[in-house]
PDB file of N, CA and C in Angstrom:
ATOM      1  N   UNK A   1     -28.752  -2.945  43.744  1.00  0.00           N
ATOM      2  CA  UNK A   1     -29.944  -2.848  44.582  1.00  0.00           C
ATOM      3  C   UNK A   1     -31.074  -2.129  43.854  1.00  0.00           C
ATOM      4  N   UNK A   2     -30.420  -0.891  43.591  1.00  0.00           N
ATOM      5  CA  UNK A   2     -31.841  -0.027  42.591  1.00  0.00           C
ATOM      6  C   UNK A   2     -32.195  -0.954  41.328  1.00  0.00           C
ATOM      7  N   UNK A   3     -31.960  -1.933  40.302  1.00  0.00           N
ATOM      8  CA  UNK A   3     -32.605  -3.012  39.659  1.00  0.00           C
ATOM      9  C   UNK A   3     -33.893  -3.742  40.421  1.00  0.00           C
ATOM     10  N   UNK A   4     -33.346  -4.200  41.628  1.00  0.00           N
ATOM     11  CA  UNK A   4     -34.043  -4.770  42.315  1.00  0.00           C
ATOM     12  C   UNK A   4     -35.522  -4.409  42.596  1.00  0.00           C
ATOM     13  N   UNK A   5     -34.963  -3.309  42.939  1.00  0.00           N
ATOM     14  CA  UNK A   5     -36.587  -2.301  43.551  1.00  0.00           C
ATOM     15  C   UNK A   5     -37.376  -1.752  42.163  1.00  0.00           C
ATOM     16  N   UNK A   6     -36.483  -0.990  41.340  1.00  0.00           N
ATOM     17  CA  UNK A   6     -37.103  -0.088  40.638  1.00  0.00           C
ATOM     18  C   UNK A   6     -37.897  -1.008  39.084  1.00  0.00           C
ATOM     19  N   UNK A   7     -36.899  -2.202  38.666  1.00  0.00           N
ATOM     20  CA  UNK A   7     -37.053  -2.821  37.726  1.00  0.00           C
ATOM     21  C   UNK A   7     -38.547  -3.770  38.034  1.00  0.00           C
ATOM     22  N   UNK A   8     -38.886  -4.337  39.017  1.00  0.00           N
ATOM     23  CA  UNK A   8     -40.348  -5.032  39.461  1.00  0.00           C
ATOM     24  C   UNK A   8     -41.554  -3.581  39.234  1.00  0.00           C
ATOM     25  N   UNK A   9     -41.180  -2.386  39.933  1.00  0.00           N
ATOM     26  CA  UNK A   9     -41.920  -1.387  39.374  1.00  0.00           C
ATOM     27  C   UNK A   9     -42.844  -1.228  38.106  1.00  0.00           C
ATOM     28  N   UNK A  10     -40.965  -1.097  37.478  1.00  0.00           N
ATOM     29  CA  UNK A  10     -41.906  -0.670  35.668  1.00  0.00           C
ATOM     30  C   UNK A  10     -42.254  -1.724  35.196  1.00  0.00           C
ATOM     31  N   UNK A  11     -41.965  -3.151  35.555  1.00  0.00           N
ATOM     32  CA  UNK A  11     -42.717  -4.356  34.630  1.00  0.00           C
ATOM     33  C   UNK A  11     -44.113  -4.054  35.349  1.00  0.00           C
ATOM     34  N   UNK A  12     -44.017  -4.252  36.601  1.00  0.00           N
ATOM     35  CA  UNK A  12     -45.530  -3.735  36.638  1.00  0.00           C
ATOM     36  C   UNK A  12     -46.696  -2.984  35.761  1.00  0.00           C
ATOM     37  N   UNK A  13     -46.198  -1.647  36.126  1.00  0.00           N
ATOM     38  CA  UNK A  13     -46.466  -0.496  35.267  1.00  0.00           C
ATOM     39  C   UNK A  13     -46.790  -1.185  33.705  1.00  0.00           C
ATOM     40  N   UNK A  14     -45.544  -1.798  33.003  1.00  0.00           N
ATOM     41  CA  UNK A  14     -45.745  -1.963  31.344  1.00  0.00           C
ATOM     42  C   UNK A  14     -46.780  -3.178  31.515  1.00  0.00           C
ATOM     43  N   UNK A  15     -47.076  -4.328  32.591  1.00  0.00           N
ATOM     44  CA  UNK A  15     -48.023  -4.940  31.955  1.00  0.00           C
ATOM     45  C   UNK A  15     -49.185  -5.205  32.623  1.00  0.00           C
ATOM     46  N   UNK A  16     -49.711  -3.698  32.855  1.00  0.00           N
ATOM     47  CA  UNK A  16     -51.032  -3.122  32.818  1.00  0.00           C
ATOM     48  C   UNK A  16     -51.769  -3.887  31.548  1.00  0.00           C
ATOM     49  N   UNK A  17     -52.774  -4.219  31.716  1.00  0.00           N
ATOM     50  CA  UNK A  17     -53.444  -4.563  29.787  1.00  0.00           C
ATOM     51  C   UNK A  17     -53.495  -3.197  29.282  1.00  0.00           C
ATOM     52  N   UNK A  18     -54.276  -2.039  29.691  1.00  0.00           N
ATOM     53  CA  UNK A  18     -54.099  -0.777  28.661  1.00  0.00           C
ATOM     54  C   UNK A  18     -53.786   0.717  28.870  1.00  0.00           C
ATOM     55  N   UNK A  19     -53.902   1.132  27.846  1.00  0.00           N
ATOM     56  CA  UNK A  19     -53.827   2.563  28.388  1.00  0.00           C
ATOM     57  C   UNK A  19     -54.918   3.173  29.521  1.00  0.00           C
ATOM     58  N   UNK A  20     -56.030   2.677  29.431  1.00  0.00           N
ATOM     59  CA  UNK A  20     -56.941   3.121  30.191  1.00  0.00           C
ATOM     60  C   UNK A  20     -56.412   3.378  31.690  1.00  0.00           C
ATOM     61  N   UNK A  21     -56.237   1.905  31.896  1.00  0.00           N
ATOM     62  CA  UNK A  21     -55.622   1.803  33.320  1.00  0.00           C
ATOM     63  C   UNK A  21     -54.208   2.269  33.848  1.00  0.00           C
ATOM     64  N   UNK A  22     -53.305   2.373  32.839  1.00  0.00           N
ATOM     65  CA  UNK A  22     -52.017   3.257  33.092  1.00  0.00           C
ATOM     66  C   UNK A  22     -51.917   4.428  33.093  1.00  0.00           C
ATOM     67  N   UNK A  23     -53.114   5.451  32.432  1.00  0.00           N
ATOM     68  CA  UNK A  23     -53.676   6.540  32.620  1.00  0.00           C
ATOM     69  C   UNK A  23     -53.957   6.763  34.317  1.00  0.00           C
ATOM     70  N   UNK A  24     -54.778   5.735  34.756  1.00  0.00           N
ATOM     71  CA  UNK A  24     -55.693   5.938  36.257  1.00  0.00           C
ATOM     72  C   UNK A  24     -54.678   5.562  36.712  1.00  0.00           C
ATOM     73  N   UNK A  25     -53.412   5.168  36.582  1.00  0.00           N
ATOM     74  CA  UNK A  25     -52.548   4.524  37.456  1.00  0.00           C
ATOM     75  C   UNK A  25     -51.724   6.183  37.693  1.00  0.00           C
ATOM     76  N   UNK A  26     -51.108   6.590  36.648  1.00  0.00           N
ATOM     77  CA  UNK A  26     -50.271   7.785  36.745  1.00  0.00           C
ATOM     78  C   UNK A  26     -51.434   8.996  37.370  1.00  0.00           C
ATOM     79  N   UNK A  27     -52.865   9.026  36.953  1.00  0.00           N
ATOM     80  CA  UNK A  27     -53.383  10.253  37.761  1.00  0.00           C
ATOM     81  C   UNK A  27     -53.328   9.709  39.142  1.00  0.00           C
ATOM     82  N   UNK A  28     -53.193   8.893  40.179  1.00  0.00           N
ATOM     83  CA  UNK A  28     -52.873   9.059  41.217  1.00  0.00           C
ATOM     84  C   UNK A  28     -51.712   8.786  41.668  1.00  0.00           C
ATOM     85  N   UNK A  29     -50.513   9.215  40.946  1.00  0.00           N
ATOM     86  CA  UNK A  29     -49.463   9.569  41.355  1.00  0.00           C
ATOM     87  C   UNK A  29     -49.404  11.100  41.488  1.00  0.00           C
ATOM     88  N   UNK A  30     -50.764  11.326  41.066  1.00  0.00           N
ATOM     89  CA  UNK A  30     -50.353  12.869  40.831  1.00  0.00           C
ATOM     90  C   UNK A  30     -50.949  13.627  42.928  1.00  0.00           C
ATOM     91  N   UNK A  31     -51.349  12.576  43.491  1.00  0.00           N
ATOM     92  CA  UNK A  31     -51.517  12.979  44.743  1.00  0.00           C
ATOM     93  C   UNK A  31     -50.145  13.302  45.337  1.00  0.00           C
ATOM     94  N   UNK A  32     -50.216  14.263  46.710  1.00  0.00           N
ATOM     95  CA  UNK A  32     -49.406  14.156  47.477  1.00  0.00           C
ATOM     96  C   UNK A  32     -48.647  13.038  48.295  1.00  0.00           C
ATOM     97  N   UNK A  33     -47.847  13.121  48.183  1.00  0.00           N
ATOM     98  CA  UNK A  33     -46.730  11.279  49.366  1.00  0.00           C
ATOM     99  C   UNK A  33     -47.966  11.323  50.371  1.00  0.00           C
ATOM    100  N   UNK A  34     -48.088  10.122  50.279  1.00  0.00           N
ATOM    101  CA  UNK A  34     -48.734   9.515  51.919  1.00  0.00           C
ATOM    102  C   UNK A  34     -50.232   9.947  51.999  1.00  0.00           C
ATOM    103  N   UNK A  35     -51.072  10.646  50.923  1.00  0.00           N
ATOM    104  CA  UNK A  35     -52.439  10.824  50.651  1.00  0.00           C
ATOM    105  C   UNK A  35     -53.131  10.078  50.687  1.00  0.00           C
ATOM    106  N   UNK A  36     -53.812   9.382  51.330  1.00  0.00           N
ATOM    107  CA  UNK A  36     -54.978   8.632  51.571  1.00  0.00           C
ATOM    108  C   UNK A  36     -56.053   9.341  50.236  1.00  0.00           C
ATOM    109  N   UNK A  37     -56.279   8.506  49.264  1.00  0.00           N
ATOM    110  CA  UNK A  37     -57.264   8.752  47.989  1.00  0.00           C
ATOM    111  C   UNK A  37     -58.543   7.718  48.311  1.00  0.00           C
ATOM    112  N   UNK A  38     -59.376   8.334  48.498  1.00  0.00           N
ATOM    113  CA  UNK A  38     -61.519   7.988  48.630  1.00  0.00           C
ATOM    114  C   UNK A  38     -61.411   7.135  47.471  1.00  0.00           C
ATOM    115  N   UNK A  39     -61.664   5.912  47.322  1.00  0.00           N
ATOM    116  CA  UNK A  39     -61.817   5.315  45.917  1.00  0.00           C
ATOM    117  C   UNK A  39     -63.060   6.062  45.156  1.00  0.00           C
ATOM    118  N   UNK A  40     -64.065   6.073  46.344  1.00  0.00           N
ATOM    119  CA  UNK A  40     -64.999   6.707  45.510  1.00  0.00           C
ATOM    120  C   UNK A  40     -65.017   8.201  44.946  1.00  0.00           C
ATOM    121  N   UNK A  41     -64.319   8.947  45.352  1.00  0.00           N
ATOM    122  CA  UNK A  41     -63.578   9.838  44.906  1.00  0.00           C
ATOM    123  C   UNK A  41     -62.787   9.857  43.383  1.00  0.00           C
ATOM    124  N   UNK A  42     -61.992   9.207  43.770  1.00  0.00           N
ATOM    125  CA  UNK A  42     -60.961   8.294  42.822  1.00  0.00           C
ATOM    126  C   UNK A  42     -61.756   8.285  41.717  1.00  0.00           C
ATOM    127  N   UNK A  43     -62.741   7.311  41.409  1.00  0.00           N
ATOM    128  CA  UNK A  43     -63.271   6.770  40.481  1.00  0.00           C
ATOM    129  C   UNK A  43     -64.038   8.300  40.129  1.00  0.00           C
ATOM    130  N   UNK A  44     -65.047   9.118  40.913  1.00  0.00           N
ATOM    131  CA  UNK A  44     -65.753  10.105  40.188  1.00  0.00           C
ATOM    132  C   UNK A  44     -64.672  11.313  39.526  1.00  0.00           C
ATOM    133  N   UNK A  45     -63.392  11.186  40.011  1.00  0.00           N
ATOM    134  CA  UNK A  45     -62.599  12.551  39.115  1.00  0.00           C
ATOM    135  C   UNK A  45     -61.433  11.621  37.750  1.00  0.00           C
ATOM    136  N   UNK A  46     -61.198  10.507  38.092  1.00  0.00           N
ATOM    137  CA  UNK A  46     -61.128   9.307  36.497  1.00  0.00           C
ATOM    138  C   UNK A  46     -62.326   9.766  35.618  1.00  0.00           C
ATOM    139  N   UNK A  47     -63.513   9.954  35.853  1.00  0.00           N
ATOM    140  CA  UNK A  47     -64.772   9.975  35.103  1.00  0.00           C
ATOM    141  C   UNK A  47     -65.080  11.617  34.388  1.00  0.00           C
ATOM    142  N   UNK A  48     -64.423  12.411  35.602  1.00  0.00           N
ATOM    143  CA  UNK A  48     -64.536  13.418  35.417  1.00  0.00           C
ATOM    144  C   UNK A  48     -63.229  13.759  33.778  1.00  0.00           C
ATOM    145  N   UNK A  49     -62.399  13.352  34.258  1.00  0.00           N
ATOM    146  CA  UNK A  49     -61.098  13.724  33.438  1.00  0.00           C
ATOM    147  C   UNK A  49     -60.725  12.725  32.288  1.00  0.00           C
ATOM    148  N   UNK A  50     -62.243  12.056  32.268  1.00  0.00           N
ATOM    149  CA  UNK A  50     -62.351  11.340  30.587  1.00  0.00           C
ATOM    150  C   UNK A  50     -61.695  10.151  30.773  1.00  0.00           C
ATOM    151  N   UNK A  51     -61.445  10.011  31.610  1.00  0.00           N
ATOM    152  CA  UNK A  51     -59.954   8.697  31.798  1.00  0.00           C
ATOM    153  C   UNK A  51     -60.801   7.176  31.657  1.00  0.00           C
ATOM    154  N   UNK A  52     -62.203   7.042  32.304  1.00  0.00           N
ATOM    155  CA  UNK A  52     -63.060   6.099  32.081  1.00  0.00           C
ATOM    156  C   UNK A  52     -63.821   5.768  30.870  1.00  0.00           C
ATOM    157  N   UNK A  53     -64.594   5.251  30.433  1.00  0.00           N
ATOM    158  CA  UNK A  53     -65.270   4.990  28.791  1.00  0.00           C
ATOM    159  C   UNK A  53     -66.533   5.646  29.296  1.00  0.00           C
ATOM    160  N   UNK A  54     -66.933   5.848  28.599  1.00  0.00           N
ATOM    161  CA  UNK A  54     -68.915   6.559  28.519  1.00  0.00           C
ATOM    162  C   UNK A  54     -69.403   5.361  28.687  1.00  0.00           C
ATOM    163  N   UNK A  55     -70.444   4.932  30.260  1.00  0.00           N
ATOM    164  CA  UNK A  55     -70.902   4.240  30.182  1.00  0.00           C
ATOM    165  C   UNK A  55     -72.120   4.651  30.216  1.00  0.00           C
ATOM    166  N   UNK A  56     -73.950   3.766  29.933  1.00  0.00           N
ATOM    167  CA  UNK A  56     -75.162   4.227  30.039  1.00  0.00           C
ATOM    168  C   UNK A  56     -75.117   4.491  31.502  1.00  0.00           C
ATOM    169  N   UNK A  57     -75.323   3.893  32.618  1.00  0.00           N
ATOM    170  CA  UNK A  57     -75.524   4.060  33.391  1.00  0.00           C
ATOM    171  C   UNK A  57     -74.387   4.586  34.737  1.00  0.00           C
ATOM    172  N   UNK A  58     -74.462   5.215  36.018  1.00  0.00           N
ATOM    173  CA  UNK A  58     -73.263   5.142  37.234  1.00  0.00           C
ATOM    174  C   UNK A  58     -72.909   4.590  37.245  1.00  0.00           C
ATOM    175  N   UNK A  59     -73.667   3.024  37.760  1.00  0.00           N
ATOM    176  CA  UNK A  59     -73.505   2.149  38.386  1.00  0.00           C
ATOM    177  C   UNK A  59     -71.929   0.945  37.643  1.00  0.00           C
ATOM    178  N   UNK A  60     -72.415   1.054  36.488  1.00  0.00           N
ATOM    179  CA  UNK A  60     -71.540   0.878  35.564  1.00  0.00           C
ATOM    180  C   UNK A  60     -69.956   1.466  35.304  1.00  0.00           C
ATOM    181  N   UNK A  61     -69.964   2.829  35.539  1.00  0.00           N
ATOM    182  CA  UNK A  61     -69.088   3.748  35.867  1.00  0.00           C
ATOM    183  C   UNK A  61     -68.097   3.364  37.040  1.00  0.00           C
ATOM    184  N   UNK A  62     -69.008   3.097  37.957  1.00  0.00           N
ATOM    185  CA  UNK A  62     -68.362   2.704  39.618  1.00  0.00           C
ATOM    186  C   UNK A  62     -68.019   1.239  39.358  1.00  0.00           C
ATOM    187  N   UNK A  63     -68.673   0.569  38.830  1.00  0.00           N
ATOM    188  CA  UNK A  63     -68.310  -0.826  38.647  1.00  0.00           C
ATOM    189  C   UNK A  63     -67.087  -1.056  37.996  1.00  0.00           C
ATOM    190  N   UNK A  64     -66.670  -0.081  37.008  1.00  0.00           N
ATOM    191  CA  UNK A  64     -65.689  -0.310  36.154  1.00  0.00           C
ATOM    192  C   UNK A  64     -64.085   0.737  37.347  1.00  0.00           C
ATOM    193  N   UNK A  65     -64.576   1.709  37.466  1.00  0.00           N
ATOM    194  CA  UNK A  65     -63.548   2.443  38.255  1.00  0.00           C
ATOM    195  C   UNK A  65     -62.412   1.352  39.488  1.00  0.00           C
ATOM    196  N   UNK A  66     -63.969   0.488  40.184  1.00  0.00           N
ATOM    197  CA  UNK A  66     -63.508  -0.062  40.762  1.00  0.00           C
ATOM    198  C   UNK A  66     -62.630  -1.336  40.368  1.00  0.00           C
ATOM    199  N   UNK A  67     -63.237  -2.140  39.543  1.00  0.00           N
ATOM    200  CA  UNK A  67     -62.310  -3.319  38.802  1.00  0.00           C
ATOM    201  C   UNK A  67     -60.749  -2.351  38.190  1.00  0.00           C
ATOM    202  N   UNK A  68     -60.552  -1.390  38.171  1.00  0.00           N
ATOM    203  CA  UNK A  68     -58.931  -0.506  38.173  1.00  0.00           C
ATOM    204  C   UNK A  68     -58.402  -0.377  39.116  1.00  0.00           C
ATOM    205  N   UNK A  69     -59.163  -0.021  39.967  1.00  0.00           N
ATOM    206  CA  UNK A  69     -58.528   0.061  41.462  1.00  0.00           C
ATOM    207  C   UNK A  69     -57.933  -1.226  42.217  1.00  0.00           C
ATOM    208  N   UNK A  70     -59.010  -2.510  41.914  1.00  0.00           N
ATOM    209  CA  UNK A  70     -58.712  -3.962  42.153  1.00  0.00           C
ATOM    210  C   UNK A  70     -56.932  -4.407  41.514  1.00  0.00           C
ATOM    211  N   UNK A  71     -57.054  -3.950  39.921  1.00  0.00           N
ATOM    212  CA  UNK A  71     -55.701  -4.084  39.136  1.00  0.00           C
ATOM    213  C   UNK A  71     -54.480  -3.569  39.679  1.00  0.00           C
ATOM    214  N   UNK A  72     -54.889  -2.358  39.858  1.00  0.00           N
ATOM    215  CA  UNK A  72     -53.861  -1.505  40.611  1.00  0.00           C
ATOM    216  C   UNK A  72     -53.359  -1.912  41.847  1.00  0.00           C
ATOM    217  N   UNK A  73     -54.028  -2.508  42.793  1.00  0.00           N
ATOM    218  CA  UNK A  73     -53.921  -3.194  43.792  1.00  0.00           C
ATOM    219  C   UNK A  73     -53.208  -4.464  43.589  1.00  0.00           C
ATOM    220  N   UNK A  74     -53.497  -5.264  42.947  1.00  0.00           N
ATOM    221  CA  UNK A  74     -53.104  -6.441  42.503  1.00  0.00           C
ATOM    222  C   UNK A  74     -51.770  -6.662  42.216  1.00  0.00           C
ATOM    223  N   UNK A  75     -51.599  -5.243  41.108  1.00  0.00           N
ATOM    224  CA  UNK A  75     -50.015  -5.437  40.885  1.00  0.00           C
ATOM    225  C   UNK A  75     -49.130  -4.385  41.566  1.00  0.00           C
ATOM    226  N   UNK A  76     -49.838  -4.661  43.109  1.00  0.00           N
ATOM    227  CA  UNK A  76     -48.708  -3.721  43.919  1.00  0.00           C
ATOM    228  C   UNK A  76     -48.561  -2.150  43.620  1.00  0.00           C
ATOM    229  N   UNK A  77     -49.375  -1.618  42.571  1.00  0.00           N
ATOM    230  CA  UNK A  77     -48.912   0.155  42.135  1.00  0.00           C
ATOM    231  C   UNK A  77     -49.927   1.037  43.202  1.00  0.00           C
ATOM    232  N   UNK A  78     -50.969   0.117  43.923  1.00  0.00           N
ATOM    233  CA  UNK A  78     -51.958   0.746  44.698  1.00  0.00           C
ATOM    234  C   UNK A  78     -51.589   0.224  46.169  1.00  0.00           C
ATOM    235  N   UNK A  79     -51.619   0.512  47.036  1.00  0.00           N
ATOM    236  CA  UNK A  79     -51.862   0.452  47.937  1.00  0.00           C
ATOM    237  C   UNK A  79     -53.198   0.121  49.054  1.00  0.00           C
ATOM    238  N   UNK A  80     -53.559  -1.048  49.664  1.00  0.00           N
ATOM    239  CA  UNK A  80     -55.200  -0.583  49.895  1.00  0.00           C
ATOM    240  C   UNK A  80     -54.634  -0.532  51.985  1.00  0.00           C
ATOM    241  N   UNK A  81     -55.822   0.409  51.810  1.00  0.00           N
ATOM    242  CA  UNK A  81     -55.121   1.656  53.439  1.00  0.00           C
ATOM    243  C   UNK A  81     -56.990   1.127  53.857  1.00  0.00           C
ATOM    244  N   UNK A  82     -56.761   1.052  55.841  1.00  0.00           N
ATOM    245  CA  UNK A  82     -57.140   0.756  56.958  1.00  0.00           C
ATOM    246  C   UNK A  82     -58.572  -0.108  56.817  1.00  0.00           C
ATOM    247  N   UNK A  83     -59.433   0.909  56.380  1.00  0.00           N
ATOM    248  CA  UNK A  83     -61.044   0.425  56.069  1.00  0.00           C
ATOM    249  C   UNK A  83     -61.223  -0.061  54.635  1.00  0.00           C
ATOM    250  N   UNK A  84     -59.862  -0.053  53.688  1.00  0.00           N
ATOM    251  CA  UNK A  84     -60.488  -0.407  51.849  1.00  0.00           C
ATOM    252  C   UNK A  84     -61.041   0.884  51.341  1.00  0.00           C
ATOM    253  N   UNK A  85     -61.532   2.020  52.063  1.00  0.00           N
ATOM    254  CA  UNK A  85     -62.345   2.611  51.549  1.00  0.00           C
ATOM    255  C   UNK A  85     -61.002   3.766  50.972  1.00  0.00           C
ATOM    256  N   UNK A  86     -60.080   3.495  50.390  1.00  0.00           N
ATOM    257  CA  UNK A  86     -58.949   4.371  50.256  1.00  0.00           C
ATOM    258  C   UNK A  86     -57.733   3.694  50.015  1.00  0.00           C
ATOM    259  N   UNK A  87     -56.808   3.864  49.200  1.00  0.00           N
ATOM    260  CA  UNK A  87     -55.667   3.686  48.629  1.00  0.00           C
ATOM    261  C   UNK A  87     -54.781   4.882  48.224  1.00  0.00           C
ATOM    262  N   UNK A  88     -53.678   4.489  48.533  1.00  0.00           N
ATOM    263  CA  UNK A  88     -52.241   5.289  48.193  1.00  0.00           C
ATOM    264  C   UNK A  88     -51.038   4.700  47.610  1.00  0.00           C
ATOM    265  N   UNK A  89     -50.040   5.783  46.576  1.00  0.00           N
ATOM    266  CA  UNK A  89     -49.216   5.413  45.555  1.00  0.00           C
ATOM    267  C   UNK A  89     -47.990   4.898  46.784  1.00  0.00           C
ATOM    268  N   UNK A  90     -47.890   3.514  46.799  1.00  0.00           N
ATOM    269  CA  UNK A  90     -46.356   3.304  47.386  1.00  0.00           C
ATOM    270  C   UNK A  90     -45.321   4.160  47.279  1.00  0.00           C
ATOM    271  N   UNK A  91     -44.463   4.450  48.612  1.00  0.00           N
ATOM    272  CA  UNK A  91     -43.684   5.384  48.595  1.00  0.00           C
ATOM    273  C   UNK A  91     -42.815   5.145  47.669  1.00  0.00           C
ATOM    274  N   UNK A  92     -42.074   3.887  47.562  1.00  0.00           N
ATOM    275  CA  UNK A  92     -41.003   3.515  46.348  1.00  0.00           C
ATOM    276  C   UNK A  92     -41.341   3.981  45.428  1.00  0.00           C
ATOM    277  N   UNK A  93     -42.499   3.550  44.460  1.00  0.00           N
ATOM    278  CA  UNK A  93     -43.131   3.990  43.321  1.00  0.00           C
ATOM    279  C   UNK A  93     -42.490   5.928  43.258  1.00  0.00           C
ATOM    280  N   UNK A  94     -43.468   6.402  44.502  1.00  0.00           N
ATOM    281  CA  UNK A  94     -43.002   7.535  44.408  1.00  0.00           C
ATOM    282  C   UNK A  94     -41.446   8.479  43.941  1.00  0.00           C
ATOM    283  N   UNK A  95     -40.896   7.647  44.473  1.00  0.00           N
ATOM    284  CA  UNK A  95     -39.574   7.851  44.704  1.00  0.00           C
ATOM    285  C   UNK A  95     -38.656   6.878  43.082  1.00  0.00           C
ATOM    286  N   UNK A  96     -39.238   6.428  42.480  1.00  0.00           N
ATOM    287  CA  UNK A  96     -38.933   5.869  42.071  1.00  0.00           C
ATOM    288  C   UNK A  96     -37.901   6.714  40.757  1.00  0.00           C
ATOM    289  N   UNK A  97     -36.930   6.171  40.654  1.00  0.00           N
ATOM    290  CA  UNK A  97     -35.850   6.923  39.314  1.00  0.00           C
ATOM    291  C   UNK A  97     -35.680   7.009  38.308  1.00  0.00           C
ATOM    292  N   UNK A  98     -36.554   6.081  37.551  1.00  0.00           N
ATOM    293  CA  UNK A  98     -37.125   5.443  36.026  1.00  0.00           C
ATOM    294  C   UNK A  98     -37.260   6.551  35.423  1.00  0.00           C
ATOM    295  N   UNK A  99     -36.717   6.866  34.494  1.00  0.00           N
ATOM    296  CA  UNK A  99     -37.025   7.694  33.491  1.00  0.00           C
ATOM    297  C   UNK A  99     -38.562   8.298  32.331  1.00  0.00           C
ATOM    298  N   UNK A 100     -38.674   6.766  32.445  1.00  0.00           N
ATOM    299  CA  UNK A 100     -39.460   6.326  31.914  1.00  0.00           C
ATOM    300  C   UNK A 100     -40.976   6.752  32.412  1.00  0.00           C
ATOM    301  N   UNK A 101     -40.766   6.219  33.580  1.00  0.00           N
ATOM    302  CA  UNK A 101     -41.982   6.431  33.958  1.00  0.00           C
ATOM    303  C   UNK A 101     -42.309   8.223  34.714  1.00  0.00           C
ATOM    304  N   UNK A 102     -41.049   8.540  34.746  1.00  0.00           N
ATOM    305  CA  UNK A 102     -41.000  10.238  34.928  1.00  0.00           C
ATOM    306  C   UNK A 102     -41.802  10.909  33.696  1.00  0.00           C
ATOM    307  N   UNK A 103     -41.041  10.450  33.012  1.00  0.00           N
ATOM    308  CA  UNK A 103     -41.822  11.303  31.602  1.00  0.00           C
ATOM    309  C   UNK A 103     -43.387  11.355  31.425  1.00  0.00           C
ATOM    310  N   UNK A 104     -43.890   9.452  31.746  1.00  0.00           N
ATOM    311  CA  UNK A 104     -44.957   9.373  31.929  1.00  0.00           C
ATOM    312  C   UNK A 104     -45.512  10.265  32.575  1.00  0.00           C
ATOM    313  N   UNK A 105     -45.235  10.577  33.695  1.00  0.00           N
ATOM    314  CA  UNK A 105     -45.959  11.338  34.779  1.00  0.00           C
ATOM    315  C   UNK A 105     -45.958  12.845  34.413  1.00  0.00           C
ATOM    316  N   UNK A 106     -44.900  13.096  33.908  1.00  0.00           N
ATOM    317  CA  UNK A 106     -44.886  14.841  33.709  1.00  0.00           C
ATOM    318  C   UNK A 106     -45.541  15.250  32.657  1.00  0.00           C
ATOM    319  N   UNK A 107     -45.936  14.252  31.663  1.00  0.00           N
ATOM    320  CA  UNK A 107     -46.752  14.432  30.734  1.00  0.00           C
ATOM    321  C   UNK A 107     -48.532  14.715  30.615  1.00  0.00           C
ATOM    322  N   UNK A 108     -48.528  14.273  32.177  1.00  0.00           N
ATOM    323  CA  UNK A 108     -49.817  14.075  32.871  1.00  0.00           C
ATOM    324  C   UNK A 108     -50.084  15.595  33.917  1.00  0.00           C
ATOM    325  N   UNK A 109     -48.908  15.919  33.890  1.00  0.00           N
ATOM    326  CA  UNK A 109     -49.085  17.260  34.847  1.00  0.00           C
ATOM    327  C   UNK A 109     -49.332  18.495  34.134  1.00  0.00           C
TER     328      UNK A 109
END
């Protein structure tokens, strides 16, 4: 059973296209279980914590934050909660036993 669940996880996770986005993927694991995360939030502390590229302009910034959040969503590691205006790390994910992706995460803490 744990193959089942945990193994769709990390393929997820590994085929992210880059580090960029597996970065923004593991800083919001770093929320509390069941945290409702502000995308727009989201995206200004990614920006804050270097995790985004230097763009010229915000708008650009937000444009890009958000096309991660879309990915993340896409391949199931995001969650999108009531109004869109907010996403959270699936509890499985949370819970999840992977080694792998533990390390990931503690490396981030």
């Amino acid at each position: 059973m744990e193959d089942k669940v945990y193994n769709p996880i990390k393929w997820s996770y590994d085929v992210l296209p880059n580090q960029c986005i597996k970065s923004c993927f593991l800083f919001c694991c770093l929320f509390p279980e069941d945290f409702l995360i502000e995308v727009d939030r989201l995206v200004m502390y990614w920006l804050a914590e270097g995790l985004l590229e230097e763009h010229h302009d915000i708008e650009e910034v937000i444009s890009r934050g958000m096309t991660i959040i879309e990915i993340l969503k896409d391949c199931s590691l995001l969650l999108e909660q009531d109004n869109q205006s907010s996403v959270k790390i699936h509890d499985v994910i949370r819970d999840s036993p992977n080694p792998l992706l533990g390390q990931e995460l503690a490396s981030m803490k």
